[in-house]
C-alpha atoms as a PDB file:
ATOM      1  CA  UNK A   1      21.747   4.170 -20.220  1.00  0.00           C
ATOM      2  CA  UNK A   2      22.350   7.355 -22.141  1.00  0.00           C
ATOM      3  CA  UNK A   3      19.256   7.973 -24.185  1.00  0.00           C
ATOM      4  CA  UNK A   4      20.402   7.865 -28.234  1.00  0.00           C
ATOM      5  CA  UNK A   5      17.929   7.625 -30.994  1.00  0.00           C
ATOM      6  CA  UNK A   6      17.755   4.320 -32.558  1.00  0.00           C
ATOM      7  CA  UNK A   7      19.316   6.482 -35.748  1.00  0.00           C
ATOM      8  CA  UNK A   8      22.566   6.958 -33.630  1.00  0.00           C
ATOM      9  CA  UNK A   9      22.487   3.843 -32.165  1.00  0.00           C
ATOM     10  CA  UNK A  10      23.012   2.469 -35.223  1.00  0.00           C
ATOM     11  CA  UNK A  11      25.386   4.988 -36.891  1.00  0.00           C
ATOM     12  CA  UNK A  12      27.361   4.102 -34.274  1.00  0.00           C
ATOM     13  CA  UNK A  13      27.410   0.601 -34.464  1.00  0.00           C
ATOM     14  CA  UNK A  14      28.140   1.082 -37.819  1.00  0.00           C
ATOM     15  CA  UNK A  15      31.271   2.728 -37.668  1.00  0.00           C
ATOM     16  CA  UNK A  16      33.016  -0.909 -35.811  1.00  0.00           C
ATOM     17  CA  UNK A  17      34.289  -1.837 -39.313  1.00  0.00           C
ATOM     18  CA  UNK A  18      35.826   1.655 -39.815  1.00  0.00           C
ATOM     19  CA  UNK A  19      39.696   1.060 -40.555  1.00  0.00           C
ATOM     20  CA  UNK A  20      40.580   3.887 -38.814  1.00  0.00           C
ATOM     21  CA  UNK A  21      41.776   2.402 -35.528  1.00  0.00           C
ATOM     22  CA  UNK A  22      41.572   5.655 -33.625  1.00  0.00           C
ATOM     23  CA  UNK A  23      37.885   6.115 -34.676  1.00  0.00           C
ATOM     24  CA  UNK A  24      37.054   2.451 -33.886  1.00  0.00           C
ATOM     25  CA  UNK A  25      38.644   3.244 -30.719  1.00  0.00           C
ATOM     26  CA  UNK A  26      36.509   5.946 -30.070  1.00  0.00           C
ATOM     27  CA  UNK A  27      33.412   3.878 -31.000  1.00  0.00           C
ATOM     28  CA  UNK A  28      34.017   1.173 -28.334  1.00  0.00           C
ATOM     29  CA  UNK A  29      34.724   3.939 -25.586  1.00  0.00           C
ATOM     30  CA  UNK A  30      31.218   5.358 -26.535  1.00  0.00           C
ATOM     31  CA  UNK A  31      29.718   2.305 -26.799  1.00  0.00           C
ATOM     32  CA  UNK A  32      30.764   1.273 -23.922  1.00  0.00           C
ATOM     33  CA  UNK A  33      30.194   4.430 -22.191  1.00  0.00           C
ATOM     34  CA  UNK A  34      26.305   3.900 -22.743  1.00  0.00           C
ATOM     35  CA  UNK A  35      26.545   0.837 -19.699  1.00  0.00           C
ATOM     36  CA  UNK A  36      24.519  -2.675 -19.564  1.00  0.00           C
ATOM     37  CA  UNK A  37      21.392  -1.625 -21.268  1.00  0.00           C
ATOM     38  CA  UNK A  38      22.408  -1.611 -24.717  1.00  0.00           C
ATOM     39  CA  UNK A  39      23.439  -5.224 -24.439  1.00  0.00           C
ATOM     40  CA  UNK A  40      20.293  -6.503 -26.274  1.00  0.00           C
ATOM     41  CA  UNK A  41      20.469  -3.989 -29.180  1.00  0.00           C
ATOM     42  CA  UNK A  42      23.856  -5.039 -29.593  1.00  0.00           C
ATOM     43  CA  UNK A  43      23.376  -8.819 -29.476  1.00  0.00           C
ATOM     44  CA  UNK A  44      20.465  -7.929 -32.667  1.00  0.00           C
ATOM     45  CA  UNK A  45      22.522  -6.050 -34.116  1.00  0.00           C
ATOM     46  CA  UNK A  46      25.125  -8.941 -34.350  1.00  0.00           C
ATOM     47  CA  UNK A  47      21.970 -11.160 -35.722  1.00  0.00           C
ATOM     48  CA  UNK A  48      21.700  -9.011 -38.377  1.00  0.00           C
ATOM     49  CA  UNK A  49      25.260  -8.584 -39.304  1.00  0.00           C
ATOM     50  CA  UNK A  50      26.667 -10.119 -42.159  1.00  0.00           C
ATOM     51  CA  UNK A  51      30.083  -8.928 -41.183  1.00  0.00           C
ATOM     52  CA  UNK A  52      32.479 -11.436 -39.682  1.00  0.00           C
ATOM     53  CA  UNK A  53      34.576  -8.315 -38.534  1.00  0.00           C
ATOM     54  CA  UNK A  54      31.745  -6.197 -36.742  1.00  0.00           C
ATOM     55  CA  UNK A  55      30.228  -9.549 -35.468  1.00  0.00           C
ATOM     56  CA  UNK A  56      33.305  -9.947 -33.503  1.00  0.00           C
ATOM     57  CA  UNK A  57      33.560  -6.446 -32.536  1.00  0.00           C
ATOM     58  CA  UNK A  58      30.393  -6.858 -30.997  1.00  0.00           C
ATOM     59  CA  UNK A  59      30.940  -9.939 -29.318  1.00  0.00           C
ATOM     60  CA  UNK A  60      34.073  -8.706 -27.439  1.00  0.00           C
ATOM     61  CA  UNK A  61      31.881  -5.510 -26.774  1.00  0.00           C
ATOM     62  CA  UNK A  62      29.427  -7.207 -25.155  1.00  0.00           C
ATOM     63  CA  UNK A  63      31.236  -9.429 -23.067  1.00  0.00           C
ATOM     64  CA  UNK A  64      33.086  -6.434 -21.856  1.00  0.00           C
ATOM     65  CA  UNK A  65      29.591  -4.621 -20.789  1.00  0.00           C
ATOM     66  CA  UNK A  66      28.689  -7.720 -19.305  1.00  0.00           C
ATOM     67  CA  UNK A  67      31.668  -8.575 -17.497  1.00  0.00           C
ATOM     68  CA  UNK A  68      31.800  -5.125 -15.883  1.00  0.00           C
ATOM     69  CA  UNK A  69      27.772  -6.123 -14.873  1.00  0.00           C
ATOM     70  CA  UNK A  70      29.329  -9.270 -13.283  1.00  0.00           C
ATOM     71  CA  UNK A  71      32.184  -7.301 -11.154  1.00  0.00           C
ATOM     72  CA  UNK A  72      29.106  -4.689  -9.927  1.00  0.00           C
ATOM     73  CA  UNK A  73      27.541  -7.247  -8.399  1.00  0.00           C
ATOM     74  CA  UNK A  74      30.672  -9.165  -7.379  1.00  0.00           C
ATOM     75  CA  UNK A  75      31.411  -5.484  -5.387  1.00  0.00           C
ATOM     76  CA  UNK A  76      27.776  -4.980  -4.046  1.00  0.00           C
ATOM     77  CA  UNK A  77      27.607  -8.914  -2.990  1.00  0.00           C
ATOM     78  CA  UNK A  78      30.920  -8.520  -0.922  1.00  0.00           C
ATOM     79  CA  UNK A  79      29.569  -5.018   1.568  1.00  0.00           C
ATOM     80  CA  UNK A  80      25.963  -7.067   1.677  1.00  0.00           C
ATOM     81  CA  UNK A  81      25.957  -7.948   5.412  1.00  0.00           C
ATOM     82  CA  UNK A  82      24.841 -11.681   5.152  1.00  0.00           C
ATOM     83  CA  UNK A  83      26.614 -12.229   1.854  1.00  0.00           C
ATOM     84  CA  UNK A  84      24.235 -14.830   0.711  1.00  0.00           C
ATOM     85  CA  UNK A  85      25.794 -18.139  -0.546  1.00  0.00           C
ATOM     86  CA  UNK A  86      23.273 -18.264  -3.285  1.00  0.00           C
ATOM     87  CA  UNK A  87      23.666 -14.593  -4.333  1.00  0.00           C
ATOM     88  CA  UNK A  88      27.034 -15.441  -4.808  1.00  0.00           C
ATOM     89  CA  UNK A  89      27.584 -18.217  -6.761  1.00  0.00           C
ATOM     90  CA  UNK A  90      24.743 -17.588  -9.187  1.00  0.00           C
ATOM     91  CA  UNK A  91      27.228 -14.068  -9.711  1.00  0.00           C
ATOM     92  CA  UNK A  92      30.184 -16.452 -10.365  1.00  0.00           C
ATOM     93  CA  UNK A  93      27.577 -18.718 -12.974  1.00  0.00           C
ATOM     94  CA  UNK A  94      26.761 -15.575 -15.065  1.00  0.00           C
ATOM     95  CA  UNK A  95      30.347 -15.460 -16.109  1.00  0.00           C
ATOM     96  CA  UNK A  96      29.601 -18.398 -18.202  1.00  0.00           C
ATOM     97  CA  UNK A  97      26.068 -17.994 -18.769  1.00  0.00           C
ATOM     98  CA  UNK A  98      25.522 -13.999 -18.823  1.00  0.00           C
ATOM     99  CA  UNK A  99      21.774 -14.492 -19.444  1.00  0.00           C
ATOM    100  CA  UNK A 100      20.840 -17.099 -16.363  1.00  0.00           C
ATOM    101  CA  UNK A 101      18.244 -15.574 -14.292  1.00  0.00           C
ATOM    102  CA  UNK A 102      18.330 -15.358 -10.282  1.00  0.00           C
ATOM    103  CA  UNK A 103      15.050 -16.805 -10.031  1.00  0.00           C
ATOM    104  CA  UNK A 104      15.734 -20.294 -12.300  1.00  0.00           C
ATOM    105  CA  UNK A 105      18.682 -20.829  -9.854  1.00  0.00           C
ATOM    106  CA  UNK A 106      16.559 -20.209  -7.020  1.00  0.00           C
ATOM    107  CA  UNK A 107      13.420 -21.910  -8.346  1.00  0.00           C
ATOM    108  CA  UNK A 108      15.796 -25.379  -9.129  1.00  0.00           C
ATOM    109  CA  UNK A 109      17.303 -25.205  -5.744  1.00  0.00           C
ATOM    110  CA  UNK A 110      13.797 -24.943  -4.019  1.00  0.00           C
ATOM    111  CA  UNK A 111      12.851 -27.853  -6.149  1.00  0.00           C
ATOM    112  CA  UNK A 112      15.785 -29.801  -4.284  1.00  0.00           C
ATOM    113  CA  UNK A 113      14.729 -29.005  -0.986  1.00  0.00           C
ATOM    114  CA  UNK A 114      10.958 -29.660  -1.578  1.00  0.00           C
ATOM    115  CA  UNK A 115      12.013 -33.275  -2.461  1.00  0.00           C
ATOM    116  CA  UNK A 116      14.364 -33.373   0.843  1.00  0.00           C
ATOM    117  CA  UNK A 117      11.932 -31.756   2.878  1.00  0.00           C
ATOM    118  CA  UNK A 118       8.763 -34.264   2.159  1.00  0.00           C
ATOM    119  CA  UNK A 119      10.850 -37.193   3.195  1.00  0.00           C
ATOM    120  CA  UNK A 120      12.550 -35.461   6.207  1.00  0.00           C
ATOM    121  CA  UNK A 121      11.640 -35.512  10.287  1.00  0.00           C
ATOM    122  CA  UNK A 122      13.274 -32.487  12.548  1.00  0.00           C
ATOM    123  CA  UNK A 123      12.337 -34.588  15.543  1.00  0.00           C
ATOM    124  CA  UNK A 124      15.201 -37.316  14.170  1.00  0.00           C
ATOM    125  CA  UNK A 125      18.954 -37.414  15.568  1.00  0.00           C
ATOM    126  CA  UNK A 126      21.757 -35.532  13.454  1.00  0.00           C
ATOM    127  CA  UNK A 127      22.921 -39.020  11.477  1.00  0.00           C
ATOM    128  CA  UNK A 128      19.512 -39.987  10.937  1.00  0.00           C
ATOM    129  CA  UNK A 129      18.747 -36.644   9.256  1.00  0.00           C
ATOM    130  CA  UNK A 130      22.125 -36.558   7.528  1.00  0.00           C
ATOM    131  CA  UNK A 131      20.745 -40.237   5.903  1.00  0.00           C
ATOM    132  CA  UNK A 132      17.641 -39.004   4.680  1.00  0.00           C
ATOM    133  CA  UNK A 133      19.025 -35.748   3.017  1.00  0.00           C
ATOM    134  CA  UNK A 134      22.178 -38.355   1.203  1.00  0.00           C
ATOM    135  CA  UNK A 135      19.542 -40.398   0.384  1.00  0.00           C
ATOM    136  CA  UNK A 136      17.398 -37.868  -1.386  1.00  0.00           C
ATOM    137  CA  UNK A 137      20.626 -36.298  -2.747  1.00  0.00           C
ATOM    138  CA  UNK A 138      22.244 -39.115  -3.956  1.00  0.00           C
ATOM    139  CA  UNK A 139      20.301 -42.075  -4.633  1.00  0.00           C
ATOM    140  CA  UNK A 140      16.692 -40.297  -6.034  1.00  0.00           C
ATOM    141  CA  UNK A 141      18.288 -37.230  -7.614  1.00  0.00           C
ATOM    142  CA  UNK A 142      20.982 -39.030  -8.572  1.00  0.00           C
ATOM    143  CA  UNK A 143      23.835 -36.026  -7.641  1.00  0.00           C
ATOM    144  CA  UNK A 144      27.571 -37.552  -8.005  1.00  0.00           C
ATOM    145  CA  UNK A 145      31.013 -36.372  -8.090  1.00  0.00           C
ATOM    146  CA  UNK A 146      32.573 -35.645 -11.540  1.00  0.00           C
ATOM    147  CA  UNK A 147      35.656 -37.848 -11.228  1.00  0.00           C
ATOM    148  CA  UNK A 148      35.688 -37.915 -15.106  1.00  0.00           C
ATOM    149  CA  UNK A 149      35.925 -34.543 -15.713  1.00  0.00           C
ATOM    150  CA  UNK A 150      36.896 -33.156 -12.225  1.00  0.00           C
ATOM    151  CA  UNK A 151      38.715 -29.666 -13.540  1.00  0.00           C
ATOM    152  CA  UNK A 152      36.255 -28.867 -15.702  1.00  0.00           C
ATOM    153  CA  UNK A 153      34.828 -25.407 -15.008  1.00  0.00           C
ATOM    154  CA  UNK A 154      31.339 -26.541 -15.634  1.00  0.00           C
ATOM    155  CA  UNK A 155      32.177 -27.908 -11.792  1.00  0.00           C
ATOM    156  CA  UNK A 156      32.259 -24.360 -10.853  1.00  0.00           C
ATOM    157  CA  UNK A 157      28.517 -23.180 -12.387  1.00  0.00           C
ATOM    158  CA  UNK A 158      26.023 -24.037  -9.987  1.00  0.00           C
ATOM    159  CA  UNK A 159      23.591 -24.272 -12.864  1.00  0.00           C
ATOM    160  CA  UNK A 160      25.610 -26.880 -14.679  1.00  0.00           C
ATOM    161  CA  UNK A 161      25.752 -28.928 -11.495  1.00  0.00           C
ATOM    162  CA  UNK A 162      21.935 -28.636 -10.970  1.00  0.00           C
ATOM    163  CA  UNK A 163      21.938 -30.005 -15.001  1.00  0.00           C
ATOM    164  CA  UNK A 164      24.239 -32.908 -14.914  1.00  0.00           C
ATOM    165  CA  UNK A 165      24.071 -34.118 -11.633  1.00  0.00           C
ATOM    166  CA  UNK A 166      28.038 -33.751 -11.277  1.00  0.00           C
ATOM    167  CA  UNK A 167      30.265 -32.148  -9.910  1.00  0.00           C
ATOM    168  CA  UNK A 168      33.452 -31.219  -7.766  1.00  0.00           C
ATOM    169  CA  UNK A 169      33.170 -31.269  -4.076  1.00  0.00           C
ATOM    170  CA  UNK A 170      32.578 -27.213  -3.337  1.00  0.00           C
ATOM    171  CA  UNK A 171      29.869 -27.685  -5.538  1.00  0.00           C
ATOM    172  CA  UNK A 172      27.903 -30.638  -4.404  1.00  0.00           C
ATOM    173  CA  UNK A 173      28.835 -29.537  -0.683  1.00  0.00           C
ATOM    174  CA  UNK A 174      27.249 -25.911  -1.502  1.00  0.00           C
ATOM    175  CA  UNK A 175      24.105 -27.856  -2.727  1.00  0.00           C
ATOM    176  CA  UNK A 176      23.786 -29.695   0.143  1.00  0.00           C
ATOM    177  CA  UNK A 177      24.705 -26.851   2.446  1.00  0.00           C
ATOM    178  CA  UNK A 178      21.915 -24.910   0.586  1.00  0.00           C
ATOM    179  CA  UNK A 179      19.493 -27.740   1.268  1.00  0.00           C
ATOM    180  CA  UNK A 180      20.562 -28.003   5.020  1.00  0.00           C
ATOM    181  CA  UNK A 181      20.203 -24.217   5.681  1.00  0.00           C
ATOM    182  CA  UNK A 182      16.516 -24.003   4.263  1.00  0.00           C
ATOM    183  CA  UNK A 183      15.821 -27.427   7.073  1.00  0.00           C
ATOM    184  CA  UNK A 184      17.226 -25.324   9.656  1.00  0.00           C
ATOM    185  CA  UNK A 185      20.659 -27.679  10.550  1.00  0.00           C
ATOM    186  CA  UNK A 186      23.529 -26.461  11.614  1.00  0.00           C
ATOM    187  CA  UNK A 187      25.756 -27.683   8.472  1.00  0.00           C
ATOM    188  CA  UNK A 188      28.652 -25.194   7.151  1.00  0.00           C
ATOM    189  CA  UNK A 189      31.509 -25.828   5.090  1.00  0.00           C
ATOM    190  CA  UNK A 190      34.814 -26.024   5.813  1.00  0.00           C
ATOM    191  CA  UNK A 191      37.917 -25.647   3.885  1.00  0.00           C
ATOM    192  CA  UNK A 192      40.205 -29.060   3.814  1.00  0.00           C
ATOM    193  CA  UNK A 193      43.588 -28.698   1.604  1.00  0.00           C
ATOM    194  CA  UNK A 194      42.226 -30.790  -1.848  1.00  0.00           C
ATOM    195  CA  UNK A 195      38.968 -31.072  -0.524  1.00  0.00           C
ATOM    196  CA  UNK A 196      35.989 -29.189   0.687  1.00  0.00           C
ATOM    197  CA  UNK A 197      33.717 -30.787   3.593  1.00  0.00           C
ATOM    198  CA  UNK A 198      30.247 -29.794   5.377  1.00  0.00           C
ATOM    199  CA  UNK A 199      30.601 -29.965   8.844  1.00  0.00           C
ATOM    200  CA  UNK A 200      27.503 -30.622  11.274  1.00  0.00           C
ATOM    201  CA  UNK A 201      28.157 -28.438  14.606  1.00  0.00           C
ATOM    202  CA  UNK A 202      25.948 -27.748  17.199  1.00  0.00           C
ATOM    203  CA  UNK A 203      26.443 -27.619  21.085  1.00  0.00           C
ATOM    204  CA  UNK A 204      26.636 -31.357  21.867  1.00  0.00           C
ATOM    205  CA  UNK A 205      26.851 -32.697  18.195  1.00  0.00           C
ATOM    206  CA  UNK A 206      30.030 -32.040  15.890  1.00  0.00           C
ATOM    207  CA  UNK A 207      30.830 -34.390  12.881  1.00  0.00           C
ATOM    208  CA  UNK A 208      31.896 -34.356   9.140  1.00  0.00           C
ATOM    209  CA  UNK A 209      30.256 -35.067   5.903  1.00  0.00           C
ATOM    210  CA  UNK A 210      31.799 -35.471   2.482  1.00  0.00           C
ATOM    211  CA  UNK A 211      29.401 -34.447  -0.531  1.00  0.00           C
ATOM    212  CA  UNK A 212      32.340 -35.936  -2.814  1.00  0.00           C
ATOM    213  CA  UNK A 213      32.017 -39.230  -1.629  1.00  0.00           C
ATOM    214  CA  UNK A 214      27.533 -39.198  -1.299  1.00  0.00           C
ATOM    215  CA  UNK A 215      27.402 -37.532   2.103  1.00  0.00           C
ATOM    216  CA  UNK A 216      29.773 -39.901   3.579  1.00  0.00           C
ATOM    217  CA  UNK A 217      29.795 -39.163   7.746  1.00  0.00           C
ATOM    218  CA  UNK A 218      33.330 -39.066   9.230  1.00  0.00           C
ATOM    219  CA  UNK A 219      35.147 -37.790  12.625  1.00  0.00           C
ATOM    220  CA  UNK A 220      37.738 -35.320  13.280  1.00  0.00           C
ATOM    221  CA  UNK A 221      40.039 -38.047  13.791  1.00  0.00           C
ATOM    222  CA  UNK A 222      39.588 -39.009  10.666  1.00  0.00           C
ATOM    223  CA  UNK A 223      40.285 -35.481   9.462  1.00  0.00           C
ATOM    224  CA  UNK A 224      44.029 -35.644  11.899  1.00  0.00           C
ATOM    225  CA  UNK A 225      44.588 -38.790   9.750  1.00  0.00           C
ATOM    226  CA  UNK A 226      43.728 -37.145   6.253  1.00  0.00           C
ATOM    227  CA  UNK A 227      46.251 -34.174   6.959  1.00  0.00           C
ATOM    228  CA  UNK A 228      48.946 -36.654   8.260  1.00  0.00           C
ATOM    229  CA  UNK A 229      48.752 -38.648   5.054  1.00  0.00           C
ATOM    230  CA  UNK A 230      49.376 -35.281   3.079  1.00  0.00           C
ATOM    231  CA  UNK A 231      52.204 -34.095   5.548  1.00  0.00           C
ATOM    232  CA  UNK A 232      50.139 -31.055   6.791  1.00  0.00           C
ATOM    233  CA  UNK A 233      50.337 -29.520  10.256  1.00  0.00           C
ATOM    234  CA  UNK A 234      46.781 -29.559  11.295  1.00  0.00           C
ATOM    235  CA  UNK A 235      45.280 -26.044  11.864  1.00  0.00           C
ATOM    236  CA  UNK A 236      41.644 -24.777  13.228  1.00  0.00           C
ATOM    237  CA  UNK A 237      40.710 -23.485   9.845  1.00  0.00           C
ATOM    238  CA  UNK A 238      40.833 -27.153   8.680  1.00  0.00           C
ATOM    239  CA  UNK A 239      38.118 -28.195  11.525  1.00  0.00           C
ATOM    240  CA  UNK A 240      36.149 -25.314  12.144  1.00  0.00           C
ATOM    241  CA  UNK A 241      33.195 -23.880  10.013  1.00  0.00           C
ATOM    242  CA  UNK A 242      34.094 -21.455   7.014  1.00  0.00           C
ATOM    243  CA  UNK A 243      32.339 -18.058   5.975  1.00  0.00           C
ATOM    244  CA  UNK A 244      30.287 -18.124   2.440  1.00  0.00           C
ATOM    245  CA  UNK A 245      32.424 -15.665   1.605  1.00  0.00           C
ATOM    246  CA  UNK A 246      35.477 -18.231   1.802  1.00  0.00           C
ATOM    247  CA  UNK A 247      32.860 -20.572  -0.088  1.00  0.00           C
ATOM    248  CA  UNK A 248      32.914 -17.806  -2.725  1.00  0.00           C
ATOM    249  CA  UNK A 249      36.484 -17.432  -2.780  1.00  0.00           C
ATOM    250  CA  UNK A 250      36.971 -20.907  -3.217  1.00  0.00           C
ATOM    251  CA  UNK A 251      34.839 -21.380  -5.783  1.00  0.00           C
ATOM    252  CA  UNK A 252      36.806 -18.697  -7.972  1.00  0.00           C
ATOM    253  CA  UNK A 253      40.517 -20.491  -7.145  1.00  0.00           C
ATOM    254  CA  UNK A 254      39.333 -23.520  -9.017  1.00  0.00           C
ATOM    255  CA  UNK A 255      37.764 -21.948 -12.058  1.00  0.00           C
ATOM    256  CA  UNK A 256      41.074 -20.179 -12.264  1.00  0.00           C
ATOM    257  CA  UNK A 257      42.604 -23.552 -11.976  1.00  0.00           C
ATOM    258  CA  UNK A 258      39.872 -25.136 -15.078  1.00  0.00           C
ATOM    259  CA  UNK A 259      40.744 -22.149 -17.371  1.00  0.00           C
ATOM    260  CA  UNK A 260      44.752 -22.732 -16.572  1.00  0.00           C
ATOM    261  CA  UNK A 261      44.348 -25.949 -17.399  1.00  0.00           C
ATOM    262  CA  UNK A 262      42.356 -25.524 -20.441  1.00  0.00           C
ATOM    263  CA  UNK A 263      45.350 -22.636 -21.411  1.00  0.00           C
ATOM    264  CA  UNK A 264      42.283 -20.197 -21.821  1.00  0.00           C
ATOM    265  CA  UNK A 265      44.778 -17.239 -20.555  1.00  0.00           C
ATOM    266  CA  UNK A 266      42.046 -14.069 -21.182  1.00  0.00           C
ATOM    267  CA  UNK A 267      39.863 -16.086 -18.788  1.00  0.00           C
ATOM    268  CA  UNK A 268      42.299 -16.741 -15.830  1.00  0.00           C
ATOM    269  CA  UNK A 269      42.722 -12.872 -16.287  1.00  0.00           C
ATOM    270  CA  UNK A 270      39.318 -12.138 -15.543  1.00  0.00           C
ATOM    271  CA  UNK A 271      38.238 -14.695 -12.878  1.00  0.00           C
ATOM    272  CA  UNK A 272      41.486 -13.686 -10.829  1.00  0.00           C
ATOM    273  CA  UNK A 273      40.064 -10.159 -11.388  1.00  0.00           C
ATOM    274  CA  UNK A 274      36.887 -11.433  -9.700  1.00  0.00           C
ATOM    275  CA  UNK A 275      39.266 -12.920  -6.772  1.00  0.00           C
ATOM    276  CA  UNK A 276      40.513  -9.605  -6.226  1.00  0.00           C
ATOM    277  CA  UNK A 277      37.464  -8.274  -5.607  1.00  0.00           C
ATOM    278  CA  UNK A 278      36.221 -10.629  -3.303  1.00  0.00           C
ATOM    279  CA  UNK A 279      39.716 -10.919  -1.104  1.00  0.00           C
ATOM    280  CA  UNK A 280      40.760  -7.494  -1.060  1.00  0.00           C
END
């Protein structure tokens, strides 16, 4: 950040009620100019405004420096070589809660596999192991699928999910595939039209498991039978495992989808802008 004196930091600030529209204009380019740092003296600053006007000023300031944070990472996530799942969708989370830390993500999702991995046995056959993580998943922790509320973009924020217990089925897969990946399985996702499944390949081994419906084991019969119903011609992409990236990308189509729904227009804008980044 641009060093100012706490003097002209708040001169500056100052001049947000100004009703000159060129010289609040001016103001928000400068503000803005100063990057990410100044967030906190602008989020006091609106604590100790008694201006409804320059409140809101500084809202919509700040969500624009943080926003811009959100799509740095978003672009340095994408040319990362491994493109961690994680890494990802604890980017997408801080679009909703600018302030969540890496580490409290991290830290709740090792708590999740320290309760899977005391009750689990490597030296067990795939659908035995499968059983033990659905019934640490979904019976002690209690995870479900938020039928109730099933485009709500809550769903979306990984840190949400970890709270309530619910969610939509890219989110309770991407816990599970989290889980799965610290044991060592071969689980990935893979990318079903209305519906996202885990998919548990290895040399002689290959079945499917739907997080939706509590880790429910099916066959890629059953998966011919599913796309039949729904009048699809059956490609590989809907058998064969997906890239975190496409997990990512996923993700992002159905909080566009939550903020349609909920008409909040500004917000489609920007998670399509997010989209962008990660397709293009």
């Amino acid at each position: 950040m641009e060093e100012l004196t706490d003097k002209e930091l708040h001169a500056l600030v100052s001049l947000l009620d100004d009703e000159d529209q060129e010289v609040k204009s001016h103001v928000q380019n400068r503000i803005f100019s100063l990057g990410h740092g100044i967030i906190p003296f602008l989020e006091k600053k609106w604590e100790d405004s008694f201006n409804p006007q320059v409140q809101k000023e500084l809202e919509d300031m700040v969500h624009k420096l943080q926003f811009s944070q959100l799509k740095e990472r978003l672009y340095d996530w994408v040319n990362t070589p491994d493109q961690d799942l994680l890494t990802g969708l604890w980017i997408i989370n801080t679009y909703q809660y600018p302030d969540l830390d890496f580490d409290k993500l991290n830290t709740d999702m090792h708590q999740i596999y320290f309760e899977v991995w005391t009750a689990f046995k490597n030296n067990l056959l795939p659908h035995e192991q499968i059983k033990i993580i659905n019934n640490i998943l979904f019976n002690s922790l209690r995870f479900s699928a938020n039928t109730k509320n099933f485009h709500s973009p809550g769903n979306s924020m990984l840190s949400n999910v970890l709270d309530t217990k619910k969610g939509n089925p890219i989110s309770l897969c991407a816990i599970y595939l989290l889980v799965a990946k610290k044991l060592g399985l071969p689980i990935y996702g893979v990318n079903l039209p209305n519906l996202f499944v885990l998919t548990y390949k290895s040399a002689d081994v290959n079945f499917y498991i739907n997080a939706f419906n509590k880790g429910l084991v099916f066959n890629k019969q059953d998966i011919y039978n599913y796309l039949n119903h729904l009048k699809i011609e059956p490609i590989d992409v809907f058998f064969d495992p997906c890239s975190n990236k496409d997990i990512v990308v996923r993700t992002l189509r159905n909080l566009v989808m939550a903020f349609e729904k909920l008409g909040e227009t500004e917000k489609v804008d920007e998670v399509k802008e997010m989209l962008n980044i990660v397709t293009e």
